[in-house]
PDB file of N, CA and C in Angstrom:
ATOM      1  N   UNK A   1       5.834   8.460 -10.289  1.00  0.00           N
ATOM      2  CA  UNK A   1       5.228   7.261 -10.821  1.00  0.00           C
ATOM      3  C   UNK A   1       4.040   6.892  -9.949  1.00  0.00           C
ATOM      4  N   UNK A   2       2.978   6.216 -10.368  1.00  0.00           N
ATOM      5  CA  UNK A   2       1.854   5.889  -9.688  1.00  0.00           C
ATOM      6  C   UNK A   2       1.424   4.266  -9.749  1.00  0.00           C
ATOM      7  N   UNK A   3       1.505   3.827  -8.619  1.00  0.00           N
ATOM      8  CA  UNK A   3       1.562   2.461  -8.705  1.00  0.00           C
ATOM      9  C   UNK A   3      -0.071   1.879  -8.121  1.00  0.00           C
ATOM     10  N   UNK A   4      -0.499   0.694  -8.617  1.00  0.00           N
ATOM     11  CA  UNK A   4      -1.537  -0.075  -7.917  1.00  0.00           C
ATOM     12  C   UNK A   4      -0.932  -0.748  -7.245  1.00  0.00           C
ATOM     13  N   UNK A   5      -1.520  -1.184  -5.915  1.00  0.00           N
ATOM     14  CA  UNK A   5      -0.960  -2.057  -5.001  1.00  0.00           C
ATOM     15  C   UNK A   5      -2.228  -2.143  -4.083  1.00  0.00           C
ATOM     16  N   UNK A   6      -2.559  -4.094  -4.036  1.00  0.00           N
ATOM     17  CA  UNK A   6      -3.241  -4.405  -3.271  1.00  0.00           C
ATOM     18  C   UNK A   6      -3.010  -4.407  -1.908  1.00  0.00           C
ATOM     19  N   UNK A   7      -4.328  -3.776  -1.221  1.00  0.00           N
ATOM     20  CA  UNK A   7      -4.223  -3.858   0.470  1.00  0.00           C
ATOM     21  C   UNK A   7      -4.908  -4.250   1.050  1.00  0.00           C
ATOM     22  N   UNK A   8      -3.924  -5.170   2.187  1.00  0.00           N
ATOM     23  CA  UNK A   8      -5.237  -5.742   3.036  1.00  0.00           C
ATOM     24  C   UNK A   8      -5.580  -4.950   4.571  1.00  0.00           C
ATOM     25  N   UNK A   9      -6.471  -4.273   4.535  1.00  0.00           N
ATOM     26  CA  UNK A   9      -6.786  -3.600   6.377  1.00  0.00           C
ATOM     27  C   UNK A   9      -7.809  -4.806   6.955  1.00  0.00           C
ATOM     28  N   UNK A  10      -6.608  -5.118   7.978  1.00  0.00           N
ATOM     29  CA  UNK A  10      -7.136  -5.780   9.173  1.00  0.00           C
ATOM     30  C   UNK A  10      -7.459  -5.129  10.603  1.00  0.00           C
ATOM     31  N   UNK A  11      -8.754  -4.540  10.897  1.00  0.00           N
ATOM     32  CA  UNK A  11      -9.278  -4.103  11.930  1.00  0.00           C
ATOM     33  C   UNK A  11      -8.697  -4.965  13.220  1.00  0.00           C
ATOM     34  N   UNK A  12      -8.322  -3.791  14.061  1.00  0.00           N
ATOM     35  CA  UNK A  12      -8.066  -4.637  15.423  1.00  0.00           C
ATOM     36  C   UNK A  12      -8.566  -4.208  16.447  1.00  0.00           C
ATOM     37  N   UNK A  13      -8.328  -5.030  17.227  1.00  0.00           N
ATOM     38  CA  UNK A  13      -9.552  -5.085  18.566  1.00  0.00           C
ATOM     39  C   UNK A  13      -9.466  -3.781  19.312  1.00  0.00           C
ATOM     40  N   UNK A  14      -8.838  -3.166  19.528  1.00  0.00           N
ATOM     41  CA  UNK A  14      -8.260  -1.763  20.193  1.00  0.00           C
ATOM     42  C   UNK A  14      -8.941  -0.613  19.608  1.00  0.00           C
ATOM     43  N   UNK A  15      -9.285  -0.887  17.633  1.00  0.00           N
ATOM     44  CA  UNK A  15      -9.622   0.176  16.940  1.00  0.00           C
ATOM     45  C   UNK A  15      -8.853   0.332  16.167  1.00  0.00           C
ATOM     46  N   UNK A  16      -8.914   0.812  14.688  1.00  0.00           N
ATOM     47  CA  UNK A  16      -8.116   1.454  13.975  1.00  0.00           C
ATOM     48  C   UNK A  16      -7.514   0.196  13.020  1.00  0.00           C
ATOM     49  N   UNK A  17      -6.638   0.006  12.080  1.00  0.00           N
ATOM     50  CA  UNK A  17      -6.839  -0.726  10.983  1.00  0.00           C
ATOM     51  C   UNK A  17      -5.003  -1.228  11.226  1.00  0.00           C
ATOM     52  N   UNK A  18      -4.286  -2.414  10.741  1.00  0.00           N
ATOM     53  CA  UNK A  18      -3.174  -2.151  10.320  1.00  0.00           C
ATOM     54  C   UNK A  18      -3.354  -2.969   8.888  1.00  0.00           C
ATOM     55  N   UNK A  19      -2.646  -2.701   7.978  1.00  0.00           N
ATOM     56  CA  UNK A  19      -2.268  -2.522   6.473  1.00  0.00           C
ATOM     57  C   UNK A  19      -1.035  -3.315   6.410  1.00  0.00           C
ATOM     58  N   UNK A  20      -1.506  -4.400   5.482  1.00  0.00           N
ATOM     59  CA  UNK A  20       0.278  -4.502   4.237  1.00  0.00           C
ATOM     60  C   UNK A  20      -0.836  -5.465   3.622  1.00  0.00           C
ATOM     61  N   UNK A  21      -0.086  -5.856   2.462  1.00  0.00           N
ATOM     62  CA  UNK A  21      -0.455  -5.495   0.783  1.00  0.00           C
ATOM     63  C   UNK A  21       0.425  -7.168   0.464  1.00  0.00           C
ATOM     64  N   UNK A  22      -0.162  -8.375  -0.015  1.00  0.00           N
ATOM     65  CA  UNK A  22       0.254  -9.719  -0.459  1.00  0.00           C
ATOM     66  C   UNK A  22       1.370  -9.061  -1.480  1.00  0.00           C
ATOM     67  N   UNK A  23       1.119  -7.772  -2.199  1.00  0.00           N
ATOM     68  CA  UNK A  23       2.055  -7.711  -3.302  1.00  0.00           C
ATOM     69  C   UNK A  23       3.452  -7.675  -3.055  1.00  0.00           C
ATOM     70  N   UNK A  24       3.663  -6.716  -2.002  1.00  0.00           N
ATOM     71  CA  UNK A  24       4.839  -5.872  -1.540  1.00  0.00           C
ATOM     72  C   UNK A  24       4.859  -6.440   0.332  1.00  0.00           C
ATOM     73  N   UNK A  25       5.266  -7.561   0.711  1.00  0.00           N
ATOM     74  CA  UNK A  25       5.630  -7.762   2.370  1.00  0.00           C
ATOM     75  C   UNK A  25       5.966  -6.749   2.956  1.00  0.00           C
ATOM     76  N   UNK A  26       6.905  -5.716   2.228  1.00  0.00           N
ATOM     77  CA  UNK A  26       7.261  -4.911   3.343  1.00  0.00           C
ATOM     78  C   UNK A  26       6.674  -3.589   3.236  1.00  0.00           C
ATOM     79  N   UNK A  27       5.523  -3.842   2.961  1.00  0.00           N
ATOM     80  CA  UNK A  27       4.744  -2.697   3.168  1.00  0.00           C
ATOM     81  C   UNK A  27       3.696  -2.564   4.617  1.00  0.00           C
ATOM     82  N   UNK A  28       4.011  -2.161   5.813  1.00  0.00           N
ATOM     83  CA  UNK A  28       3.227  -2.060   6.639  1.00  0.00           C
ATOM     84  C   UNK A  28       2.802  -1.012   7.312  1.00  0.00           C
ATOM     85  N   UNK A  29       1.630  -0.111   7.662  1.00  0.00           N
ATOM     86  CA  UNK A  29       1.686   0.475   8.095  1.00  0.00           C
ATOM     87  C   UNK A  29      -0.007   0.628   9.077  1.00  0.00           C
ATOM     88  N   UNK A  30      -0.500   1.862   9.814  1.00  0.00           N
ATOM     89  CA  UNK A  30      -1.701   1.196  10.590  1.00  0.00           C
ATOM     90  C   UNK A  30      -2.630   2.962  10.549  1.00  0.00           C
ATOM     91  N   UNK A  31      -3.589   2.668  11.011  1.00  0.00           N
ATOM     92  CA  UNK A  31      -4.000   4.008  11.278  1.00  0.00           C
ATOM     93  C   UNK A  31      -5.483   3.827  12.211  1.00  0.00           C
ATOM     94  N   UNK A  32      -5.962   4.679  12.584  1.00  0.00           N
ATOM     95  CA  UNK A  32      -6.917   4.757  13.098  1.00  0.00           C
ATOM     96  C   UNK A  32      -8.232   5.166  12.307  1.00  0.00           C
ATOM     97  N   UNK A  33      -8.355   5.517  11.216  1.00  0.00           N
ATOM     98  CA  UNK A  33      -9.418   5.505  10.431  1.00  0.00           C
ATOM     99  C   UNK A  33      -8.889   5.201   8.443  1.00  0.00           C
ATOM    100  N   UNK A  34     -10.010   4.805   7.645  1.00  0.00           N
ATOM    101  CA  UNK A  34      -9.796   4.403   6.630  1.00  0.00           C
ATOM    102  C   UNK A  34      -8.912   5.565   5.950  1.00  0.00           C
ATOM    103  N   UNK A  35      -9.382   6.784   5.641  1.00  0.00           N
ATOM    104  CA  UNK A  35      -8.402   8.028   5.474  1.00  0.00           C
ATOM    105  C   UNK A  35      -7.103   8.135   6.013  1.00  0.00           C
ATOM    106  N   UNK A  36      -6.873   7.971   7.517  1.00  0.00           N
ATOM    107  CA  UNK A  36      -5.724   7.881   7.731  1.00  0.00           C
ATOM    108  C   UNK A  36      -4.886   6.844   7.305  1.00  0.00           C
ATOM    109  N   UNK A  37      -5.278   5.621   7.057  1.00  0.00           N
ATOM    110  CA  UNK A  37      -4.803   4.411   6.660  1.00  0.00           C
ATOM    111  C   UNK A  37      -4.269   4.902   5.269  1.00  0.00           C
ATOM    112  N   UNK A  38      -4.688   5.109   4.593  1.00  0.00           N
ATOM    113  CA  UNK A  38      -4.717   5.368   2.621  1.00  0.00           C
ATOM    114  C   UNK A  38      -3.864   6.686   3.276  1.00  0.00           C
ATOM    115  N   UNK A  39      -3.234   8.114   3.810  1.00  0.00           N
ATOM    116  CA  UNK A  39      -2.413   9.086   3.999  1.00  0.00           C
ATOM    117  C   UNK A  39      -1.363   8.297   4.431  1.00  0.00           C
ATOM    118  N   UNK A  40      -0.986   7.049   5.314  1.00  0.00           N
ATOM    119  CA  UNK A  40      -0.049   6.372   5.829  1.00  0.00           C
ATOM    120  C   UNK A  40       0.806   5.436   4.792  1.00  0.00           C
ATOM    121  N   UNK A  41      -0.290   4.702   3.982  1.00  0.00           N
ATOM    122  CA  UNK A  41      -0.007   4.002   2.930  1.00  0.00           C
ATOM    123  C   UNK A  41       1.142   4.815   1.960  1.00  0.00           C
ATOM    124  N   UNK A  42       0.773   5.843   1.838  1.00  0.00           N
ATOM    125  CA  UNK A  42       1.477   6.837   0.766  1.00  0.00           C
ATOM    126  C   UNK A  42       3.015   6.888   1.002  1.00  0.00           C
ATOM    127  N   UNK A  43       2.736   7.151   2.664  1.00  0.00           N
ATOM    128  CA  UNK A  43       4.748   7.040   3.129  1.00  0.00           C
ATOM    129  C   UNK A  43       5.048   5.776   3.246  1.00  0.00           C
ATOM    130  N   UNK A  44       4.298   5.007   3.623  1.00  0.00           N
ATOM    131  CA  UNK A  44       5.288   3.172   3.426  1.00  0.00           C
ATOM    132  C   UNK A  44       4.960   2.981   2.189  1.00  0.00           C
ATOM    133  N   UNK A  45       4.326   3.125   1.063  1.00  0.00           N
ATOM    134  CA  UNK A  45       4.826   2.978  -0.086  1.00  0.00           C
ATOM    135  C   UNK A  45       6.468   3.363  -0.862  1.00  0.00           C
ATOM    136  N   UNK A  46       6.339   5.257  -0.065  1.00  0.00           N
ATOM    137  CA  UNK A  46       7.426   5.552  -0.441  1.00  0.00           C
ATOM    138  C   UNK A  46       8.507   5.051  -0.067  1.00  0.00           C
ATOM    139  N   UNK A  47       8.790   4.781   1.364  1.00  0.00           N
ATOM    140  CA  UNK A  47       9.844   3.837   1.830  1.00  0.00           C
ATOM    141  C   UNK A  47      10.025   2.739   1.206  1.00  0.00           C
ATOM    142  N   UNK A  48       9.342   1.894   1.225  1.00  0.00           N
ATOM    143  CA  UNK A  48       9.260   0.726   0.437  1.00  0.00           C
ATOM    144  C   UNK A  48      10.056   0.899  -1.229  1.00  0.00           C
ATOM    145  N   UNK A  49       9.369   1.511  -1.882  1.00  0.00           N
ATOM    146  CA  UNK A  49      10.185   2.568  -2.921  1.00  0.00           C
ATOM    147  C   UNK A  49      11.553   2.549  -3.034  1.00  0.00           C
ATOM    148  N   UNK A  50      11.997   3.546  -1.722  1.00  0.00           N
ATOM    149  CA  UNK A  50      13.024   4.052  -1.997  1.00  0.00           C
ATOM    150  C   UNK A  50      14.341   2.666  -1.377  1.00  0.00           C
ATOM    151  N   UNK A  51      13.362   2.010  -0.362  1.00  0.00           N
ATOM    152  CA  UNK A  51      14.226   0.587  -0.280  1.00  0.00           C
ATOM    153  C   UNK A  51      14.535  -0.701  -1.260  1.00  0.00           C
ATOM    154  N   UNK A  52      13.642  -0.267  -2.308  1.00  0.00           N
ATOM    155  CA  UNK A  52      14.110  -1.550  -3.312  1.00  0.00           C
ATOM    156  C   UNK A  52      14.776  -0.697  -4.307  1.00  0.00           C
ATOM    157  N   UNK A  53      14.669   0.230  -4.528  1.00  0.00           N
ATOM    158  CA  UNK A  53      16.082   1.259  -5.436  1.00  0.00           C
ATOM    159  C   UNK A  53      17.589   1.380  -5.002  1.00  0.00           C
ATOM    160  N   UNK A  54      17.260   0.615  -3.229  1.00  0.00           N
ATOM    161  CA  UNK A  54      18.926   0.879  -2.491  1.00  0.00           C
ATOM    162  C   UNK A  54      19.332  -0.260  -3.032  1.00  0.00           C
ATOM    163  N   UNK A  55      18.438  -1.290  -2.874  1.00  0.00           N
ATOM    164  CA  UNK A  55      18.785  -2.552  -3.089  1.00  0.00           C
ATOM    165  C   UNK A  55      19.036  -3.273  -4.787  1.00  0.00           C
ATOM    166  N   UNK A  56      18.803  -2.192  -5.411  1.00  0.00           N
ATOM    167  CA  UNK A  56      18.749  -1.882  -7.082  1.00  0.00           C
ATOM    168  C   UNK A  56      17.801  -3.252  -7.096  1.00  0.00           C
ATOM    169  N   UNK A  57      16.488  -3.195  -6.809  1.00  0.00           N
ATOM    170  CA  UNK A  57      15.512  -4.272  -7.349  1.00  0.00           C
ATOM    171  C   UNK A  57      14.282  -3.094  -7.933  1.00  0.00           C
ATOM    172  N   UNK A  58      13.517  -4.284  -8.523  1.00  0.00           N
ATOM    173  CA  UNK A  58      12.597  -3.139  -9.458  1.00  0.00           C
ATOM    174  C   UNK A  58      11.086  -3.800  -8.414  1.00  0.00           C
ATOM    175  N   UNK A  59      10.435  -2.669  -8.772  1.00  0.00           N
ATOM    176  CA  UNK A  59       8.846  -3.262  -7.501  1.00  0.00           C
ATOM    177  C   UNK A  59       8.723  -4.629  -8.278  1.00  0.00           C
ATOM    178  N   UNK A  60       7.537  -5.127  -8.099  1.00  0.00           N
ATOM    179  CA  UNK A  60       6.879  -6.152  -9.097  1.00  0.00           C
ATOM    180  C   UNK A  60       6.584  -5.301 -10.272  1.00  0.00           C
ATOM    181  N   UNK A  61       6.418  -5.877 -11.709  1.00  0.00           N
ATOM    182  CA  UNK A  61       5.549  -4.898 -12.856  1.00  0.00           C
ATOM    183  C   UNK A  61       4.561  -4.841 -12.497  1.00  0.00           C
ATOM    184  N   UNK A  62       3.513  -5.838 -12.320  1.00  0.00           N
ATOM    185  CA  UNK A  62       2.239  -5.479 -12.093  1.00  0.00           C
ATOM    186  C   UNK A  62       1.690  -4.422 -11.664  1.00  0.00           C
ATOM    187  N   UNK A  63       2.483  -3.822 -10.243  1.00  0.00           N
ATOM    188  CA  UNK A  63       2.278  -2.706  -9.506  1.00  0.00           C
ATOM    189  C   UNK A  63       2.247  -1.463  -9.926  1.00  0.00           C
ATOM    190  N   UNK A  64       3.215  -1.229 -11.168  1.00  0.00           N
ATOM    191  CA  UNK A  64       3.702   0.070 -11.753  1.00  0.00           C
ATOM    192  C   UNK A  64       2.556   0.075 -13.150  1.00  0.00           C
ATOM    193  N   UNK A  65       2.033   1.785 -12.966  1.00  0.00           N
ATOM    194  CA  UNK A  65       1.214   2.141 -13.949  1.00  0.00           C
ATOM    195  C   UNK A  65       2.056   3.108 -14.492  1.00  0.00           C
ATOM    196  N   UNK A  66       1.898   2.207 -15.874  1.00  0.00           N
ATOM    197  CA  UNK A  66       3.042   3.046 -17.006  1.00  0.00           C
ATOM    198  C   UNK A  66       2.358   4.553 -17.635  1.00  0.00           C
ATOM    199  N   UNK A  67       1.405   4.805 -17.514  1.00  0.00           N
ATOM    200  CA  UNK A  67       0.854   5.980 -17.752  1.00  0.00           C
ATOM    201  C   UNK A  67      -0.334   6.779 -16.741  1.00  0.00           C
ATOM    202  N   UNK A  68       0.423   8.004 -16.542  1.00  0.00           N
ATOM    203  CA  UNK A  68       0.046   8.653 -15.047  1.00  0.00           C
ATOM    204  C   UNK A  68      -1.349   9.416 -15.931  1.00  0.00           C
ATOM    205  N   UNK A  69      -1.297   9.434 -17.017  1.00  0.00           N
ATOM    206  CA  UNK A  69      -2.713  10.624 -17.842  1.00  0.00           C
ATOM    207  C   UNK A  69      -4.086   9.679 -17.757  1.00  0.00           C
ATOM    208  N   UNK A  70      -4.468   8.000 -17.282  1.00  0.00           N
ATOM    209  CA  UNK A  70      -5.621   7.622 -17.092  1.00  0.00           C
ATOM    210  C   UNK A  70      -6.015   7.319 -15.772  1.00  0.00           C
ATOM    211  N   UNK A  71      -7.197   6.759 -15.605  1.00  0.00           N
ATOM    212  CA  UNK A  71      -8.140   6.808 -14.474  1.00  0.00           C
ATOM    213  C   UNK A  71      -7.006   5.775 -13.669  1.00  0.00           C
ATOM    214  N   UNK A  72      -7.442   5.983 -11.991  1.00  0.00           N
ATOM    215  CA  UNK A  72      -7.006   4.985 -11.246  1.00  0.00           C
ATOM    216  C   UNK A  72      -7.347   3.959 -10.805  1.00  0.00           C
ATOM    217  N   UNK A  73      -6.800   3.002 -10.583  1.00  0.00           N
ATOM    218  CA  UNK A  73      -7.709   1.769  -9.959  1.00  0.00           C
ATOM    219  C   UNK A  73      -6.950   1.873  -8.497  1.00  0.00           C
ATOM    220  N   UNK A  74      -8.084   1.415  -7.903  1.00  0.00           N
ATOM    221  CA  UNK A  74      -7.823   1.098  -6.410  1.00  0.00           C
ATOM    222  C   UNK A  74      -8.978  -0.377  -5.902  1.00  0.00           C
ATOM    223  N   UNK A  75      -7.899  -1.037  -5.244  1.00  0.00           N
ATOM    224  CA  UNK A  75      -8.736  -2.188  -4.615  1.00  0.00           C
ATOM    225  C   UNK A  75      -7.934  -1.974  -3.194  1.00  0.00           C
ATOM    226  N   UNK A  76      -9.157  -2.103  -2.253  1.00  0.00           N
ATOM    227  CA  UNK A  76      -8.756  -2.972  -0.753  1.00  0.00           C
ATOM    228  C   UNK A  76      -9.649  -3.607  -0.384  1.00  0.00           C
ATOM    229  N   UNK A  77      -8.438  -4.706   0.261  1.00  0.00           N
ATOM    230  CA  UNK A  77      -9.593  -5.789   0.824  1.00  0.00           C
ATOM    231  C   UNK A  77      -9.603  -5.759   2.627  1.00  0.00           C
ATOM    232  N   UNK A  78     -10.758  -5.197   2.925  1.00  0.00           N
ATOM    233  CA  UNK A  78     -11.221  -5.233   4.483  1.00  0.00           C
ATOM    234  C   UNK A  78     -11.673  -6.635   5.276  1.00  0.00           C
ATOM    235  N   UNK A  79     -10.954  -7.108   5.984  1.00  0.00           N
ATOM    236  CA  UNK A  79     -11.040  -8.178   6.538  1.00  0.00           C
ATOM    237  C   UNK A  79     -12.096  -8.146   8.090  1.00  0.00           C
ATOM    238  N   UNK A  80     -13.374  -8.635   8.200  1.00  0.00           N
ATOM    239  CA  UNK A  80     -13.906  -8.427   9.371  1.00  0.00           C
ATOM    240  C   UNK A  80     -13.494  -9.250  10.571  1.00  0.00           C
ATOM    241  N   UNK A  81     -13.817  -8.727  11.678  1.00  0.00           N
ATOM    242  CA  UNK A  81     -13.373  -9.106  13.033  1.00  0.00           C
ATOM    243  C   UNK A  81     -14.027 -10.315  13.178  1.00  0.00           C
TER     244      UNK A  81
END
């Protein structure tokens, strides 16, 4: 399944970004460049995932794109220092 989910990367003083998303709280994760951030995202999505299926809850709808055959949307929102 392929989900949209808003993210917010907040740059920190050290370098490198940490991530979570108003949609989903327990989505957090960090990286040191925008690429790595969006490769990181992918596994705390999946966790996230596979933790609200333990918990038999469904994501939000909004998040879930019911058909994987059209274009994607992606939004993030970059917060400056």
């Amino acid at each position: 399944m392929q989900y949209r989910i808003p993210l917010v990367l907040s740059p920190q003083p050290e370098g490198g970004y940490t991530v979570t998303s108003p949609l989903l709280p327990e989505l957090l994760t960090e990286g040191d460049t925008v690429e790595e951030v969006l490769e990181n995202v992918k596994d705390a999505l999946a966790a996230v995932v596979e933790t609200y299926q333990d918990l038999g809850r469904s994501l939000p709808s909004s998040a879930q794109i019911p058909s994987a055959g059209g274009p994607l949307s992606f939004e993030t929102v970059v917060t400056a220092p």
